[in-house]
PDB file of N, CA and C in Angstrom:
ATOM      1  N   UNK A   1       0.837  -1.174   0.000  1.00  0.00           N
ATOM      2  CA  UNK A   1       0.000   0.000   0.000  1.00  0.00           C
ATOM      3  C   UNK A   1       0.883   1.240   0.000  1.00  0.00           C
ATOM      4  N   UNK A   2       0.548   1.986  -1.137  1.00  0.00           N
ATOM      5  CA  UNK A   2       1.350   2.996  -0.629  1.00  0.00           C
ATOM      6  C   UNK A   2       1.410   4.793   0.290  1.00  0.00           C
ATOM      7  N   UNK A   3       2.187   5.123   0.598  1.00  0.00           N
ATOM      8  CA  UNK A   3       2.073   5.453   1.796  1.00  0.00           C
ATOM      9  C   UNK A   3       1.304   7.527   1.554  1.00  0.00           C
ATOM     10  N   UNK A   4       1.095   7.916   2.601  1.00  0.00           N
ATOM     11  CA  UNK A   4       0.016   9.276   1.598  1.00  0.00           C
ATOM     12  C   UNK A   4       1.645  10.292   1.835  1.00  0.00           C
ATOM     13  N   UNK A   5       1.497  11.175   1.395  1.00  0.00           N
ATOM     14  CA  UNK A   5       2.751  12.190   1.274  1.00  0.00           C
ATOM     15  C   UNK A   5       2.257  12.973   2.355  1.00  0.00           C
ATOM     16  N   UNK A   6       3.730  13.608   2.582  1.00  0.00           N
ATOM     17  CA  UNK A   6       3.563  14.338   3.755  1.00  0.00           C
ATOM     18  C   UNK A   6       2.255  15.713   3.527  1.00  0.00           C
ATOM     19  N   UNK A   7       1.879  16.824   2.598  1.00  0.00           N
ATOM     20  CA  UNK A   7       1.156  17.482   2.222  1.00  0.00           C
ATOM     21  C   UNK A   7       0.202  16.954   2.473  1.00  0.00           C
ATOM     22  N   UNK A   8      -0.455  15.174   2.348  1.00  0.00           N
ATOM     23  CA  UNK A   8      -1.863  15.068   2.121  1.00  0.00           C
ATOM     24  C   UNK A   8      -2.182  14.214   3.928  1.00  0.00           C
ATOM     25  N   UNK A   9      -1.006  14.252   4.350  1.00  0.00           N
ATOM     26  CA  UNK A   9      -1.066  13.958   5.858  1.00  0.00           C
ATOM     27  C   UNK A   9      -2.023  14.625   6.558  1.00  0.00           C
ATOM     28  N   UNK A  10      -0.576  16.149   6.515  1.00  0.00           N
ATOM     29  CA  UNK A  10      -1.307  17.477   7.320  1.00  0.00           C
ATOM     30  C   UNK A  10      -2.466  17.561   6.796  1.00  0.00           C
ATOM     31  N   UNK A  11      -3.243  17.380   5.137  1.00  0.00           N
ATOM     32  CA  UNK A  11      -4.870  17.819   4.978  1.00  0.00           C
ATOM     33  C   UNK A  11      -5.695  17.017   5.567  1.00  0.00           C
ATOM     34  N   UNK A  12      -5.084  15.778   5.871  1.00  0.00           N
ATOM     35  CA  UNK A  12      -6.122  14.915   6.813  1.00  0.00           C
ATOM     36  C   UNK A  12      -6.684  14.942   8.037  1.00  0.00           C
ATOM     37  N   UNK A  13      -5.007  15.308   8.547  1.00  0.00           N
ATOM     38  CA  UNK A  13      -5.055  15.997  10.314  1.00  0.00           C
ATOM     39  C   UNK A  13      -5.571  17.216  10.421  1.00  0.00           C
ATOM     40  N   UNK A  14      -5.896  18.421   9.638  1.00  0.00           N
ATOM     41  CA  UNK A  14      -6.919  19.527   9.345  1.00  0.00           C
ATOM     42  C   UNK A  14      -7.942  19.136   8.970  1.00  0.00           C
ATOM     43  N   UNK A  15      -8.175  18.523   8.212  1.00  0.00           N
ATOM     44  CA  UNK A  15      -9.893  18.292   8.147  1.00  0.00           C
ATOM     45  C   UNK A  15     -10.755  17.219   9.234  1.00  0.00           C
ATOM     46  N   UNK A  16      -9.716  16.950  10.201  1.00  0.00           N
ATOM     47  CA  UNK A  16     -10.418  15.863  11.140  1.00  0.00           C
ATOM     48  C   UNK A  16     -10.298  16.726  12.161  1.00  0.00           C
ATOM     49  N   UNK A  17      -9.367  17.757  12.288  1.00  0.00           N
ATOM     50  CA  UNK A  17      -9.490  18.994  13.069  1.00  0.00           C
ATOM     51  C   UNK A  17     -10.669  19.370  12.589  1.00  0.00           C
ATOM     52  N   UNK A  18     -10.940  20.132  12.099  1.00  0.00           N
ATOM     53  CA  UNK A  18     -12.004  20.777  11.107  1.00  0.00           C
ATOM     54  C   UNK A  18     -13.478  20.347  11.844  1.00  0.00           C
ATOM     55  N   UNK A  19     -13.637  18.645  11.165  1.00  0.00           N
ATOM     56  CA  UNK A  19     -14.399  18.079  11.443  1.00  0.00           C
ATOM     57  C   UNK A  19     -15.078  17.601  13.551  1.00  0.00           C
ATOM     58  N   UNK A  20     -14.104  18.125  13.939  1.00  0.00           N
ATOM     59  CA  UNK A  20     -14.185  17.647  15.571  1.00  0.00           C
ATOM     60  C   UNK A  20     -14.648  19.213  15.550  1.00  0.00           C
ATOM     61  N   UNK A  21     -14.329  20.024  15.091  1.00  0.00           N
ATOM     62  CA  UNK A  21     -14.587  21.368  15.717  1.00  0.00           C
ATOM     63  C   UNK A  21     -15.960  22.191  15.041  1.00  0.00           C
ATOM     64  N   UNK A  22     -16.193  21.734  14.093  1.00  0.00           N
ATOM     65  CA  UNK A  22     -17.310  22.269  13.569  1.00  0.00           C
ATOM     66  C   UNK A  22     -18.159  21.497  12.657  1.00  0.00           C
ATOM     67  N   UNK A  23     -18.340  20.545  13.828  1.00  0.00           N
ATOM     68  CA  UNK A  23     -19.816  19.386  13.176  1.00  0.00           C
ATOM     69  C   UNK A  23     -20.543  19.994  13.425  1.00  0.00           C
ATOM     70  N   UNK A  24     -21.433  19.538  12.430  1.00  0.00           N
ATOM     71  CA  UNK A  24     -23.036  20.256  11.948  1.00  0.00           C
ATOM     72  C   UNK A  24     -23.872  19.377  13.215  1.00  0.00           C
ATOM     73  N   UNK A  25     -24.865  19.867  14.457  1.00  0.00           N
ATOM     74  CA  UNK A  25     -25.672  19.181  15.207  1.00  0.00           C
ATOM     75  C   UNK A  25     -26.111  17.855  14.668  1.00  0.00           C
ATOM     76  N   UNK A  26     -26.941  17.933  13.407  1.00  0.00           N
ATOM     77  CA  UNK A  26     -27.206  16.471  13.085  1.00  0.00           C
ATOM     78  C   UNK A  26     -26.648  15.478  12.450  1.00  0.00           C
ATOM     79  N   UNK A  27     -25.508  15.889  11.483  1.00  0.00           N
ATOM     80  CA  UNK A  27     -24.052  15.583  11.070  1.00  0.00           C
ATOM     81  C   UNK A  27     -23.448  14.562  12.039  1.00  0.00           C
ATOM     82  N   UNK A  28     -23.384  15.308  13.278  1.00  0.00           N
ATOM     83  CA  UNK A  28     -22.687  14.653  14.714  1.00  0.00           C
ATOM     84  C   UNK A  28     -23.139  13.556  15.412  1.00  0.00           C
ATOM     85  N   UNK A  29     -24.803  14.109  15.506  1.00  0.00           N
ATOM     86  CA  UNK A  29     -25.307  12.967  15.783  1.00  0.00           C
ATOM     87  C   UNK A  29     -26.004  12.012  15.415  1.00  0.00           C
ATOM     88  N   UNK A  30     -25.840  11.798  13.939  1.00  0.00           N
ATOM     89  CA  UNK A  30     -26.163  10.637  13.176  1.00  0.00           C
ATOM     90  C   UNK A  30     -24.477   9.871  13.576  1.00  0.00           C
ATOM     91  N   UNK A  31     -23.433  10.265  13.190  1.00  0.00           N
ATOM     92  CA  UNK A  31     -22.732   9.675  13.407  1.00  0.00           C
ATOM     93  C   UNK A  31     -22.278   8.556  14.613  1.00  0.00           C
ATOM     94  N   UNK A  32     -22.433  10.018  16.003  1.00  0.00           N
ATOM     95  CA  UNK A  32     -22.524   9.191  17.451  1.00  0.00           C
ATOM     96  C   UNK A  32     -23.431   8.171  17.616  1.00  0.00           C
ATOM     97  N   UNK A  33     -24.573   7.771  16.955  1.00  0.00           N
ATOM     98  CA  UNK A  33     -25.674   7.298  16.839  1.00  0.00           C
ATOM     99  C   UNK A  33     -25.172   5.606  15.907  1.00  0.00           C
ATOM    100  N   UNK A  34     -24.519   6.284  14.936  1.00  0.00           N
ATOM    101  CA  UNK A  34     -23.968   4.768  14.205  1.00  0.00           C
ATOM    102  C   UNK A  34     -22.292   4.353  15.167  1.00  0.00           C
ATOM    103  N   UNK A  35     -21.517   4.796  15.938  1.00  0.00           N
ATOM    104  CA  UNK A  35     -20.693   4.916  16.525  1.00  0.00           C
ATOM    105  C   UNK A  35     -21.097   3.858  17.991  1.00  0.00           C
ATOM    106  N   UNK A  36     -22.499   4.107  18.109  1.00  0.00           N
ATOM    107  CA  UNK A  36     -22.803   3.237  19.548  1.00  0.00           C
ATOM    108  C   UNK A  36     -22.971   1.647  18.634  1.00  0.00           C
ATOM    109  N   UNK A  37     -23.804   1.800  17.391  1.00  0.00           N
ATOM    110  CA  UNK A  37     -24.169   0.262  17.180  1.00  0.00           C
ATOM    111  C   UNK A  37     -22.601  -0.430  15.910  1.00  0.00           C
ATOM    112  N   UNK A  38     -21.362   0.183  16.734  1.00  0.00           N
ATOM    113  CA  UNK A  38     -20.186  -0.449  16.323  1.00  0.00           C
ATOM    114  C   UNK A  38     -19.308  -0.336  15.277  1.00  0.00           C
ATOM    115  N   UNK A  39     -20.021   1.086  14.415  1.00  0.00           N
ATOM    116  CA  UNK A  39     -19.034   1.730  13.411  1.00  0.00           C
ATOM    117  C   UNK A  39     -18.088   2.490  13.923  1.00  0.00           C
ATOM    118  N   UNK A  40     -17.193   2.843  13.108  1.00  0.00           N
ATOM    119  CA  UNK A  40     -15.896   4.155  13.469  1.00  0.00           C
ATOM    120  C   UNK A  40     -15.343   4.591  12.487  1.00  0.00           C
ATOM    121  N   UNK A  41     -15.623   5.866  12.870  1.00  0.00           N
ATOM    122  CA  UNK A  41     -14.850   6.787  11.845  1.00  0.00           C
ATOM    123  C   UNK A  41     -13.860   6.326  10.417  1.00  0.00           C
ATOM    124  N   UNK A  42     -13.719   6.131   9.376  1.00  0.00           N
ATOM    125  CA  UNK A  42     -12.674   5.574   9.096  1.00  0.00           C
ATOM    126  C   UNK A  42     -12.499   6.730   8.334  1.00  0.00           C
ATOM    127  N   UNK A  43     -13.143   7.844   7.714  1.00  0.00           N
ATOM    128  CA  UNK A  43     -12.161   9.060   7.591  1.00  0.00           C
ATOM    129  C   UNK A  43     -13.542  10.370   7.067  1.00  0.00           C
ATOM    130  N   UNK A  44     -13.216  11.545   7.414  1.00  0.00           N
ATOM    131  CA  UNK A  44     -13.837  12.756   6.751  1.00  0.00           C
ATOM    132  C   UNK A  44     -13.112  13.081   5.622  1.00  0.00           C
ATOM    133  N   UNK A  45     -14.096  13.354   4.810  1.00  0.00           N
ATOM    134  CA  UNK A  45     -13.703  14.337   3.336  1.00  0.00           C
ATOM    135  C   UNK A  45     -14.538  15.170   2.622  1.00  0.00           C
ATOM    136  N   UNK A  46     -14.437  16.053   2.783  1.00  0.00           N
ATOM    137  CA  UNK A  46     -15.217  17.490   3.015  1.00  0.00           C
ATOM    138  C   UNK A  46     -16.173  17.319   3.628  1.00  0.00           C
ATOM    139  N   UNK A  47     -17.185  17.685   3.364  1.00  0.00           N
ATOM    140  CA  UNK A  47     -18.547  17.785   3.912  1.00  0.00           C
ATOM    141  C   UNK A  47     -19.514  16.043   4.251  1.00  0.00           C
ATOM    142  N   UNK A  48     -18.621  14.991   4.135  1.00  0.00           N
ATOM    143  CA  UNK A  48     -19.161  14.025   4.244  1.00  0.00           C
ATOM    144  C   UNK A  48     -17.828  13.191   5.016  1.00  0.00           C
ATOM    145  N   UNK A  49     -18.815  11.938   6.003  1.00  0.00           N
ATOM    146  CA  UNK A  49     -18.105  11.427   7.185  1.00  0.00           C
ATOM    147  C   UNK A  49     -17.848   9.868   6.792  1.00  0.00           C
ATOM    148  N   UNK A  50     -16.995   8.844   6.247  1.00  0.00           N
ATOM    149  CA  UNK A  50     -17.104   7.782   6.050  1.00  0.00           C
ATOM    150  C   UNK A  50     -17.095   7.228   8.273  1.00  0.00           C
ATOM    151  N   UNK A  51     -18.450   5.804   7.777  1.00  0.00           N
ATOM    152  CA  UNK A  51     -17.965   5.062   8.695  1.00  0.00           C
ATOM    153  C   UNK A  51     -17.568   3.670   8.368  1.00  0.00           C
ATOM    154  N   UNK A  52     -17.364   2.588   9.144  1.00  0.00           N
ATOM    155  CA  UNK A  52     -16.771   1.274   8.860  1.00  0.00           C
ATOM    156  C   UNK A  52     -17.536   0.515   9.867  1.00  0.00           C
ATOM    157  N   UNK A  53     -17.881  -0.694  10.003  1.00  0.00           N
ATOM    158  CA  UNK A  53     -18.206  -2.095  10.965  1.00  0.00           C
ATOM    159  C   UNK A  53     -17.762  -3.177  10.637  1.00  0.00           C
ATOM    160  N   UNK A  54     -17.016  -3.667  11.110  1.00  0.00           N
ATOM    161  CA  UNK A  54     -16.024  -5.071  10.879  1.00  0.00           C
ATOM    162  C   UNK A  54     -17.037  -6.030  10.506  1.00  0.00           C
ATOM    163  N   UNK A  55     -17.936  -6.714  11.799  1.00  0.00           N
ATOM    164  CA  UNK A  55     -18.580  -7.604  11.689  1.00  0.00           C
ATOM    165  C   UNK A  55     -20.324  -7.430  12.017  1.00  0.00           C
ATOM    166  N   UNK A  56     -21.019  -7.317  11.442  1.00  0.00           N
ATOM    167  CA  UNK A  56     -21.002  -7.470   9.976  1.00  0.00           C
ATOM    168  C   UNK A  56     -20.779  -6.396   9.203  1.00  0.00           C
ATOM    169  N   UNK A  57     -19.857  -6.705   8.243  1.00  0.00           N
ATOM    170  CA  UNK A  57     -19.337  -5.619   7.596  1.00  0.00           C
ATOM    171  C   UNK A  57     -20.312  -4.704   6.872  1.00  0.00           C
ATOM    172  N   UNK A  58     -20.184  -3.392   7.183  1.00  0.00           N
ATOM    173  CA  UNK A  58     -21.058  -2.377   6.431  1.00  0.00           C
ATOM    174  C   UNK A  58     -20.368  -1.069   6.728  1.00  0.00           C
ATOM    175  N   UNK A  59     -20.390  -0.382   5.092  1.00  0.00           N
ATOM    176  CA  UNK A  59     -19.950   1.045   5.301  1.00  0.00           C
ATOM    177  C   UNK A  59     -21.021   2.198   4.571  1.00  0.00           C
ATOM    178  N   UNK A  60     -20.935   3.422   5.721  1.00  0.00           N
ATOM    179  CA  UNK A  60     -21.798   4.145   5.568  1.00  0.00           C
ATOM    180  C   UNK A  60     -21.248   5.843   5.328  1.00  0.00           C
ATOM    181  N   UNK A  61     -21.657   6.470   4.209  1.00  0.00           N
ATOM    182  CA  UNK A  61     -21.466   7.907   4.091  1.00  0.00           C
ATOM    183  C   UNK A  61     -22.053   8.830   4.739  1.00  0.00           C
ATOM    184  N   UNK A  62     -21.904   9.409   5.619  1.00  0.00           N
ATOM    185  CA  UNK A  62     -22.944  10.516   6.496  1.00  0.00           C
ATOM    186  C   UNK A  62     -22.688  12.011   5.559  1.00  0.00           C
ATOM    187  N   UNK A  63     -23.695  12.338   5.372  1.00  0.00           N
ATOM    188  CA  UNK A  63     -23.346  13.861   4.977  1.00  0.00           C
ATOM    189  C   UNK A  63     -23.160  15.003   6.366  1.00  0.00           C
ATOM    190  N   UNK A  64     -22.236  15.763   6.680  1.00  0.00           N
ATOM    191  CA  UNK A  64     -21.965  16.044   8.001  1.00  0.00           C
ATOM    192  C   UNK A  64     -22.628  18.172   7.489  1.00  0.00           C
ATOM    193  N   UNK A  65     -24.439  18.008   7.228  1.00  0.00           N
ATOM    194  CA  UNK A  65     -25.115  19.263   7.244  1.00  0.00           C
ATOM    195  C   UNK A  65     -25.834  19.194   8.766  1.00  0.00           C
ATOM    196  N   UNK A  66     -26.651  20.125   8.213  1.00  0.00           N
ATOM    197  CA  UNK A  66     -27.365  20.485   9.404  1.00  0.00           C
ATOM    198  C   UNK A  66     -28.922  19.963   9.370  1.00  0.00           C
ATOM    199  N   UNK A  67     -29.276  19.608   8.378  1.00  0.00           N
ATOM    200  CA  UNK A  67     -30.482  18.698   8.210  1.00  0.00           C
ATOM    201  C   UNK A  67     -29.906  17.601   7.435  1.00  0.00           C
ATOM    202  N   UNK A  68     -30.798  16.507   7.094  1.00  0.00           N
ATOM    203  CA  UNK A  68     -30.657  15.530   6.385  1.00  0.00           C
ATOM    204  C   UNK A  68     -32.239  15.470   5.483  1.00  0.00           C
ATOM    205  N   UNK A  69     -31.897  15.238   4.659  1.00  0.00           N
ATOM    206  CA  UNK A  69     -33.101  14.703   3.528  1.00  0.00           C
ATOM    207  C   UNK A  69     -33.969  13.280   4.146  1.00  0.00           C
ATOM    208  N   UNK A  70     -34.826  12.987   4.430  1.00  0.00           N
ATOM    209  CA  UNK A  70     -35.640  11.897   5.325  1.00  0.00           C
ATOM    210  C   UNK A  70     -35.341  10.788   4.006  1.00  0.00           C
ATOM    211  N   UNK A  71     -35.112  10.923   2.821  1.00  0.00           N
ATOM    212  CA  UNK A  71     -34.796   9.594   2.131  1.00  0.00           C
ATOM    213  C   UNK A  71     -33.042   9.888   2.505  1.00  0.00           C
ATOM    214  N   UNK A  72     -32.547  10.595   2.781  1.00  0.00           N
ATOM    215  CA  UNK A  72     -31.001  10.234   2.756  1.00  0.00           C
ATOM    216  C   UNK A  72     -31.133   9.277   4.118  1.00  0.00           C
ATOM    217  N   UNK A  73     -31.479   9.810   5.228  1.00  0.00           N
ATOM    218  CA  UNK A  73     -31.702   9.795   6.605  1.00  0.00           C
ATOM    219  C   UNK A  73     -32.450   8.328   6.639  1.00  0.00           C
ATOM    220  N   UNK A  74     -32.549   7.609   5.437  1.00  0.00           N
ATOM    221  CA  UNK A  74     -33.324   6.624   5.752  1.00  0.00           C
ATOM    222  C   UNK A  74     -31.949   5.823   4.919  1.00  0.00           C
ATOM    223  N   UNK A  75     -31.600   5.832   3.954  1.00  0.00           N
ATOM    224  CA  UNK A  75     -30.477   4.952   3.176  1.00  0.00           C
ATOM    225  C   UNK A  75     -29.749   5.132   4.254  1.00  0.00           C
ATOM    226  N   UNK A  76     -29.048   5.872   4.967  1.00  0.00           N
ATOM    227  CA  UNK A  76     -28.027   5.566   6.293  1.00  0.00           C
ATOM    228  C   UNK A  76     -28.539   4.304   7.014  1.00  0.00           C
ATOM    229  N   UNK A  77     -29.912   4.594   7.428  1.00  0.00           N
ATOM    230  CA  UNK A  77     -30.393   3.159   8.475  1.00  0.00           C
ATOM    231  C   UNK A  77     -30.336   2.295   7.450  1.00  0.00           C
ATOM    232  N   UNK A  78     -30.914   2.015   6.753  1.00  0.00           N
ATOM    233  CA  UNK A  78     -30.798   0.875   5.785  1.00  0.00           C
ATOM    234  C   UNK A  78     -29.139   0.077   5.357  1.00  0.00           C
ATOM    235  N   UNK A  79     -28.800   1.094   4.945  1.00  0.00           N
ATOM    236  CA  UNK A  79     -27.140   0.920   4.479  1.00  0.00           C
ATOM    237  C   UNK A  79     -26.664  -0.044   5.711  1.00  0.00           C
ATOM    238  N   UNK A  80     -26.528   0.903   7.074  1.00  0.00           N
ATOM    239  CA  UNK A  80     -26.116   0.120   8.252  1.00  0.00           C
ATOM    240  C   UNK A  80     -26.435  -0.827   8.629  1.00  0.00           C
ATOM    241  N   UNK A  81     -27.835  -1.746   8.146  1.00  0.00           N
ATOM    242  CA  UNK A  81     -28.537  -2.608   8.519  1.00  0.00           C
ATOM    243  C   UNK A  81     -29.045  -2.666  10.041  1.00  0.00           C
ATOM    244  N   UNK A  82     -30.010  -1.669  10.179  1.00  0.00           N
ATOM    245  CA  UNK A  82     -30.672  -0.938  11.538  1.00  0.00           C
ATOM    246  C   UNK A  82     -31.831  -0.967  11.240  1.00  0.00           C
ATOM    247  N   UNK A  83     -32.703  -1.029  12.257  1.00  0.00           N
ATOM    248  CA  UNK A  83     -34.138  -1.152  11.445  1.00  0.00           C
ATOM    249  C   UNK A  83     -34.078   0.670  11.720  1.00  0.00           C
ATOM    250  N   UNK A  84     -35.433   1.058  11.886  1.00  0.00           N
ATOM    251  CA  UNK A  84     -35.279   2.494  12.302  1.00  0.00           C
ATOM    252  C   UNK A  84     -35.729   2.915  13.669  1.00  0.00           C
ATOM    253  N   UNK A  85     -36.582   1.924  14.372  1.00  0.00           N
ATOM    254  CA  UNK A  85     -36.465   1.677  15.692  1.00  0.00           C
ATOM    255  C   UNK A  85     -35.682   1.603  16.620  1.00  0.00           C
ATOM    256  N   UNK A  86     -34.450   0.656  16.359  1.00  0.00           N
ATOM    257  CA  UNK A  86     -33.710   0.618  16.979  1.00  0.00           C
ATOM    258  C   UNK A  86     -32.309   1.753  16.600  1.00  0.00           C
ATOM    259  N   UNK A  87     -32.475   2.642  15.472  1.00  0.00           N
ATOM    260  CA  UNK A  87     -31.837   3.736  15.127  1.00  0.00           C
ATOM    261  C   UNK A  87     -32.227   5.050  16.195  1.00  0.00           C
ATOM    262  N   UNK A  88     -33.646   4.883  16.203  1.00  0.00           N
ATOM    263  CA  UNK A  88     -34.087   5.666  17.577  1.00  0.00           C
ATOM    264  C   UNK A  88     -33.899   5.576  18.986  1.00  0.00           C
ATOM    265  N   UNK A  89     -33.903   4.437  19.336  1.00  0.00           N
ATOM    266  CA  UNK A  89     -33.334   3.677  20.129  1.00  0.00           C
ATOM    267  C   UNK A  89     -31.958   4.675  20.562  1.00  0.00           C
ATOM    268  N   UNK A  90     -31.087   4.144  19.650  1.00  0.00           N
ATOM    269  CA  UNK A  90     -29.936   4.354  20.094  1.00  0.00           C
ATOM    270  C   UNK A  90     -29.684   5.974  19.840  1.00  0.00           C
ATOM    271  N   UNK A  91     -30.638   6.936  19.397  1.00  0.00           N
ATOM    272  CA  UNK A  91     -30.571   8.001  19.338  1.00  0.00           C
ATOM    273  C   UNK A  91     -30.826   8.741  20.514  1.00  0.00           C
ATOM    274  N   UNK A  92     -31.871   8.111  21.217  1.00  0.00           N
ATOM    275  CA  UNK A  92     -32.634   8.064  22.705  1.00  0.00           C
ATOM    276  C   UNK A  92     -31.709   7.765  23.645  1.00  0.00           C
ATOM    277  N   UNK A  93     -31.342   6.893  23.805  1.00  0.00           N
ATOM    278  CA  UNK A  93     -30.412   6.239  25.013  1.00  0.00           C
ATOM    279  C   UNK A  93     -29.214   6.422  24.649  1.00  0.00           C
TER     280      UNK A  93
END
């Protein structure tokens, strides 16, 4: 694999700066929300948040605005394989 250059390092470590410091409210907490049922971060790039889940494997794009579109907001639960109950659930608790 090869390795990222030093230039595209520092843009990573700034935009994950970036991203810790000025998440969008629902951006944040869609994420924290897929973060409890066992995804993680595996990287920001611009305005959108990749996550990862090992087992069972599933990866999900968050758009990191301040609303979400109720069909985007629904392909996230779906994508993750969540019903939307238990997406509330874990939005709740």
């Amino acid at each position: 694999m090869k390795k990222a250059s030093p230039f595209r390092q520092k843009n990573l470590k700034r935009c994950w700066w970036l991203y810790e410091q000025t998440a969008s409210p629902f951006g944040a907490c869609c994420v924290k929300v897929l973060e409890k049922a066992g995804f993680y971060v595996l990287r920001p790039k611009g305005c959108h948040i990749s996550l990862v889940r090992e087992e069972p494997f599933a990866q999900v794009v968050v758009p990191d605005h301040k609303e979400l579109d109720r069909g985007t907001l629904r392909a996230i639960i779906r994508q993750s394989g969540l019903s939307v109950d238990e997406f509330i659930d874990l939005l709740n608790g």
